[in-house]
N, C-alpha and C. Protein backbone atom coordinates (compact mmCIF):
# COMPACT_ATOMS: atom_id res chain seq x y z
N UNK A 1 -6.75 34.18 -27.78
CA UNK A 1 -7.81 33.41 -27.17
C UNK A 1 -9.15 33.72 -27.82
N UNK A 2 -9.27 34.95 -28.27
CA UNK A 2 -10.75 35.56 -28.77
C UNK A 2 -10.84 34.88 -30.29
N UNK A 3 -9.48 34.87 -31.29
CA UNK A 3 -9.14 34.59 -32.40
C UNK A 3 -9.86 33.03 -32.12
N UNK A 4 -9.16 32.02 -31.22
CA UNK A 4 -9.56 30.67 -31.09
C UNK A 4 -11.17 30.29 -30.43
N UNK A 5 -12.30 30.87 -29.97
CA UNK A 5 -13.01 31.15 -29.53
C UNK A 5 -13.79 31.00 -30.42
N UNK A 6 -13.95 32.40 -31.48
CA UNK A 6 -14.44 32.66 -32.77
C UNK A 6 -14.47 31.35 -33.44
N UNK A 7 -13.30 31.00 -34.13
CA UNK A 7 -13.06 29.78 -34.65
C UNK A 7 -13.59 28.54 -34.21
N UNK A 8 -13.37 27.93 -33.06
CA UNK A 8 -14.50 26.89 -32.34
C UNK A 8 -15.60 27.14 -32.59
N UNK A 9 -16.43 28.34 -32.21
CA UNK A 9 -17.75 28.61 -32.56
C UNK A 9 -18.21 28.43 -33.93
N UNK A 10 -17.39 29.27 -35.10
CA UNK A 10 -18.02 29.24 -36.34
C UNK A 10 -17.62 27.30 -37.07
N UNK A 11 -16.67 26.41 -36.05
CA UNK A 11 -16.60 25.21 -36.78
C UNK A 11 -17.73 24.49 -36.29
N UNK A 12 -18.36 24.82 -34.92
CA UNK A 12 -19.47 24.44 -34.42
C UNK A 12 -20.69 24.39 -35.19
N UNK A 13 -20.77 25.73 -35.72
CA UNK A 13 -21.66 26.76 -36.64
C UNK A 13 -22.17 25.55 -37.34
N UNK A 14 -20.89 25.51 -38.35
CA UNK A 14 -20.84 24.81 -39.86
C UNK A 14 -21.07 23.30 -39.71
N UNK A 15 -20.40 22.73 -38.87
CA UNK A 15 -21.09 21.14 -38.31
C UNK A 15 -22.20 21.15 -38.06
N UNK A 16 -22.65 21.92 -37.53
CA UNK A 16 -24.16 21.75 -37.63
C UNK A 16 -25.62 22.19 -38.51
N UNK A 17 -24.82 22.90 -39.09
CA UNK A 17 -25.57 23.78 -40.37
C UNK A 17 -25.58 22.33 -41.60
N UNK A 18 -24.55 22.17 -41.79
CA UNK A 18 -24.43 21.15 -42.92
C UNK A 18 -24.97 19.95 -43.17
N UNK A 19 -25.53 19.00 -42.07
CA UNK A 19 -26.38 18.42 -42.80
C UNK A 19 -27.45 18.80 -42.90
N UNK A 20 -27.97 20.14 -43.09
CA UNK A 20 -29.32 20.67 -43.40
C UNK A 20 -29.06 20.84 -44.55
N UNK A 21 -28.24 21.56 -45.13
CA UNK A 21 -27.99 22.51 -46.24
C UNK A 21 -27.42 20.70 -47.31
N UNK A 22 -27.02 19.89 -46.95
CA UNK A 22 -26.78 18.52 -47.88
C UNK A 22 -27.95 18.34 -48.78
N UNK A 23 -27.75 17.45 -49.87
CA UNK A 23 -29.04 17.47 -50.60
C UNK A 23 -29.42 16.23 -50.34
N UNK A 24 -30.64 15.90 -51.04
CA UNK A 24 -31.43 14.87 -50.36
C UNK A 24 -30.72 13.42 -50.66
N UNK A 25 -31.75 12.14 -50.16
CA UNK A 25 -30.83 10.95 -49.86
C UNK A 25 -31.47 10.22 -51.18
N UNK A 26 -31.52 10.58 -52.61
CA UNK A 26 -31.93 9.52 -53.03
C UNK A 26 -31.85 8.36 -53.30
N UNK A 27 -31.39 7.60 -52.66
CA UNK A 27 -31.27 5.90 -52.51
C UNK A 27 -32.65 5.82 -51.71
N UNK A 28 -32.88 6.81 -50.75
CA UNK A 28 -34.20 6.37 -50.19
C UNK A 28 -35.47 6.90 -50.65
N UNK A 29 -35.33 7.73 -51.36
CA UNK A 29 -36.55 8.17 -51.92
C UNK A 29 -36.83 7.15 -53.01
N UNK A 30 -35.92 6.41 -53.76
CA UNK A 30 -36.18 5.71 -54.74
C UNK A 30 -36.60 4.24 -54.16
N UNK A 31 -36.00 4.17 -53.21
CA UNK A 31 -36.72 2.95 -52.26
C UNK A 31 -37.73 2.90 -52.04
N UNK A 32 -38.13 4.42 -51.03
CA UNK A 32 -39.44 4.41 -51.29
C UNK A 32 -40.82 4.55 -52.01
N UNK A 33 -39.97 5.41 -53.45
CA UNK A 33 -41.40 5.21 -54.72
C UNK A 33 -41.57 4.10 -54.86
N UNK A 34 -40.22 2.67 -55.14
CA UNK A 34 -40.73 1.17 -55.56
C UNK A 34 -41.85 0.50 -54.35
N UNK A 35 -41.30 0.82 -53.45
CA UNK A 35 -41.92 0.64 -52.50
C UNK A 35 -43.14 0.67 -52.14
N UNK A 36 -44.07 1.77 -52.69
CA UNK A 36 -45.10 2.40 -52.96
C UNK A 36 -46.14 1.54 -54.24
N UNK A 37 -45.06 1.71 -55.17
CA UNK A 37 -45.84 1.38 -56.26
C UNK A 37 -46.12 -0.48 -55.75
N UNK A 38 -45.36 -0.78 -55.64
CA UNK A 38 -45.51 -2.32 -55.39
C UNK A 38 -46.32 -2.32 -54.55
N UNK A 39 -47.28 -1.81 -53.51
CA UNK A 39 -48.33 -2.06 -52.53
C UNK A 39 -49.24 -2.01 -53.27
N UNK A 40 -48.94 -0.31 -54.14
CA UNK A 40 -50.42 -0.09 -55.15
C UNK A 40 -50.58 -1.02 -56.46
N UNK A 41 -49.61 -1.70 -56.97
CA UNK A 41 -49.86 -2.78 -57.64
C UNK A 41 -50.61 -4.30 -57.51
N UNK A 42 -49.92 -4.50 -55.50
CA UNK A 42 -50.48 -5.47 -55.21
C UNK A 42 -52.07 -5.36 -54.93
N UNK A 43 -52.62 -3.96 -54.39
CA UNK A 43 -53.78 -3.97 -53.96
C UNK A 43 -54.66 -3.50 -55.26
N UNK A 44 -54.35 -3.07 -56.02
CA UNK A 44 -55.37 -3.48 -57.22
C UNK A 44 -54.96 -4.66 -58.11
N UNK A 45 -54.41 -5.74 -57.34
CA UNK A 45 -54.67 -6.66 -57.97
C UNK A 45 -55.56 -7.56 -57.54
N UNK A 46 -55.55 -7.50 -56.27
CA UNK A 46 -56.53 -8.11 -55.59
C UNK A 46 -57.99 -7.78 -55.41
N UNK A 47 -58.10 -6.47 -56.04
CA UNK A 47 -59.77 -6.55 -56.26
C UNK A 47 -60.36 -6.10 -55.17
N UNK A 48 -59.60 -5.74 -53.94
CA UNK A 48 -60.04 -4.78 -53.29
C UNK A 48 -60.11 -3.49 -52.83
N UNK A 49 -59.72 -3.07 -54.52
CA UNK A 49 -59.28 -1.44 -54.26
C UNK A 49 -60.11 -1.00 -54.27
N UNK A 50 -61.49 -1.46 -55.06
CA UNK A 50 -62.42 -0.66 -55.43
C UNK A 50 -63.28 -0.28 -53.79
N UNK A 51 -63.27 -1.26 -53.08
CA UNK A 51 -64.44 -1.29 -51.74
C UNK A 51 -63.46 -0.08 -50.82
N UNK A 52 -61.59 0.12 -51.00
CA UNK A 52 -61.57 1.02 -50.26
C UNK A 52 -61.36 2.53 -50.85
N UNK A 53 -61.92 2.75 -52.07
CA UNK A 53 -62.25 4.11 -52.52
C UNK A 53 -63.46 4.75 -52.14
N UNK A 54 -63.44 6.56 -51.77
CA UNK A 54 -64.34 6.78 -50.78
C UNK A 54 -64.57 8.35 -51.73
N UNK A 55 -65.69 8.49 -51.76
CA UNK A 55 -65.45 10.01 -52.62
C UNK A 55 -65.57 10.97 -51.39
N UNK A 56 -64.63 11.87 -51.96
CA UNK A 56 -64.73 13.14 -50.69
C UNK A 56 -64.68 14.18 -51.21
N UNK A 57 -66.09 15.23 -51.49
CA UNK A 57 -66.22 16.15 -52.34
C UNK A 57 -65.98 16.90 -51.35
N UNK A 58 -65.23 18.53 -52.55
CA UNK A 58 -64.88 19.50 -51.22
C UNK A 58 -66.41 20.66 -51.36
N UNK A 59 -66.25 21.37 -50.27
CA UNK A 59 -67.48 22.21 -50.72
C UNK A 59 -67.91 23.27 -51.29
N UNK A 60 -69.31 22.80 -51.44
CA UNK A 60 -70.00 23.71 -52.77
C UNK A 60 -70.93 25.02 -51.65
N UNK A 61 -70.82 25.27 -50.65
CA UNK A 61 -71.69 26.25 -50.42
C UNK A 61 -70.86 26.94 -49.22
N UNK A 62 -71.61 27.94 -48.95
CA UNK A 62 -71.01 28.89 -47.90
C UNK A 62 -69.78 30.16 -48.36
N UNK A 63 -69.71 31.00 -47.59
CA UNK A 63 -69.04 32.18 -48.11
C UNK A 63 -67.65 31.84 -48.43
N UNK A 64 -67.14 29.90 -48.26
CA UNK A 64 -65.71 30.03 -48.63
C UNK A 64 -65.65 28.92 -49.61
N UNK A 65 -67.00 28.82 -50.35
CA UNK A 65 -66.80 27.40 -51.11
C UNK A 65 -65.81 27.24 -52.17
N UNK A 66 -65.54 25.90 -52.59
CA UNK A 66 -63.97 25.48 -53.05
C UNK A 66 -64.42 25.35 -54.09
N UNK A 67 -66.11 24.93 -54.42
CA UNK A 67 -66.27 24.50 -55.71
C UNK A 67 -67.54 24.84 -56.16
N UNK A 68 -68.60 23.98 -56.75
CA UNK A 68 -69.91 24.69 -57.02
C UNK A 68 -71.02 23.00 -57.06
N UNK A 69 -72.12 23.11 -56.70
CA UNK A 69 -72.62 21.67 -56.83
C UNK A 69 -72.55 21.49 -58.08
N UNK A 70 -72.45 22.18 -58.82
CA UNK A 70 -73.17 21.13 -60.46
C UNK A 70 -71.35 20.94 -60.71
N UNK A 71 -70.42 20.82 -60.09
CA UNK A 71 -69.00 20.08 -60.36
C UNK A 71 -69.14 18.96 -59.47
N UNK A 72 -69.64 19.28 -58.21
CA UNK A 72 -69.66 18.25 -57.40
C UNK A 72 -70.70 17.52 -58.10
N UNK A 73 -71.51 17.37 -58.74
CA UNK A 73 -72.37 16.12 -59.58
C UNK A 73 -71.68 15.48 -59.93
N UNK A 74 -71.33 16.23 -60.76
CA UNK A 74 -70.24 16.13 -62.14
C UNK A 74 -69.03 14.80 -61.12
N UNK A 75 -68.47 15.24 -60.52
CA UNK A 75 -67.37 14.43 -59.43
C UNK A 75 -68.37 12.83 -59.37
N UNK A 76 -69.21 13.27 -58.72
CA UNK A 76 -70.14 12.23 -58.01
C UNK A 76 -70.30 11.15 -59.66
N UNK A 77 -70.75 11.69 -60.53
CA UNK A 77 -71.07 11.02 -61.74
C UNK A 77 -69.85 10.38 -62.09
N UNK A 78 -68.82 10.70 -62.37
CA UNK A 78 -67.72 10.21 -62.71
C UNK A 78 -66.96 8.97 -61.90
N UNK A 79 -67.29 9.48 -60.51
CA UNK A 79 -67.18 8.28 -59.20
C UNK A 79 -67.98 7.19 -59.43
N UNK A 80 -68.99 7.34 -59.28
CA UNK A 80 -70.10 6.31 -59.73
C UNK A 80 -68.98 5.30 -61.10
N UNK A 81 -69.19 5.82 -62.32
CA UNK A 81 -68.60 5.36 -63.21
C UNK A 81 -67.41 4.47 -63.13
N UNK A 82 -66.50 5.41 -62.51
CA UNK A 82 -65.27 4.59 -62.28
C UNK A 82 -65.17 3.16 -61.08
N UNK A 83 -66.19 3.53 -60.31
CA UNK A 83 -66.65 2.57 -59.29
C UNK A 83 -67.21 0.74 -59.59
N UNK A 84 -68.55 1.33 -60.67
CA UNK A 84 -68.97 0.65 -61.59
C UNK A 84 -67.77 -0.26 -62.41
N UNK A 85 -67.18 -0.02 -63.01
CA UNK A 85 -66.00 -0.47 -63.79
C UNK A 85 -65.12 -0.85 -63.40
N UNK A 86 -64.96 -0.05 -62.39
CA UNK A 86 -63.26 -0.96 -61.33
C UNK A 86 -64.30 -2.11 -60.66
N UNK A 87 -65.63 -2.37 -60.35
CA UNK A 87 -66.34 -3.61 -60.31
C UNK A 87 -66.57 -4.75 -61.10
N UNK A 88 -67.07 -4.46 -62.26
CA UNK A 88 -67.00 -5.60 -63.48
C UNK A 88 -65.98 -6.02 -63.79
N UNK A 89 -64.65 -5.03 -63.73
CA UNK A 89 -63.17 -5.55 -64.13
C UNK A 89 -63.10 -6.52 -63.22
N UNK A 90 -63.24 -6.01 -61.88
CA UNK A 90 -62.65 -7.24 -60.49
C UNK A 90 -63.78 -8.67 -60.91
N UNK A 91 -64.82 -8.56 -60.78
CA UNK A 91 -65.73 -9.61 -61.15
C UNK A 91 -64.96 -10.26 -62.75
N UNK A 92 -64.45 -10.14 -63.66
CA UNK A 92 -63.99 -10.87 -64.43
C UNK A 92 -62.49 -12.01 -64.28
């Protein structure tokens, strides 16, 4: 009885352990990169990608800063730029 006990338990164990330990589903991960890309294709085609890009600098001050202001310019300058340009492109 203890022999059959054991056994129930550890088949319990393993049924339930196993679909953790399975590897992943890629049919859906690949679903979902096309998936992905085709939104981000459609929405810069339409010319309104540029109005929903938002710069979000991380920070330059305080005893835990991530970065330094003259990068965050630097960020800001480059934003500007790319902003600028993803504009004239859409306007053509």
């Amino acid at each position: 009885m203890k022999k059959l006990l054991i056994t129930l338990i550890g088949i319990i164990t393993f049924s339930a352990t196993f679909p953790a330990v399975a590897g992943p589903d890629f049919q859906a991960i690949e679903q979902a990169r096309k998936a992905a890309s085709q939104t981000v294709a459609a929405s810069s085609a339409s010319g309104k990608d540029c109005e929903s890009q938002k710069l979000i600098l991380p920070l330059d001050h305080g005893p835990r800063a991530q970065t330094t202001p003259y990068l965050n310019q630097q960020r800001k300058g480059r934003f500007e730029a790319d902003m600028k340009a993803c504009k004239e492109a859409a306007a053509k």
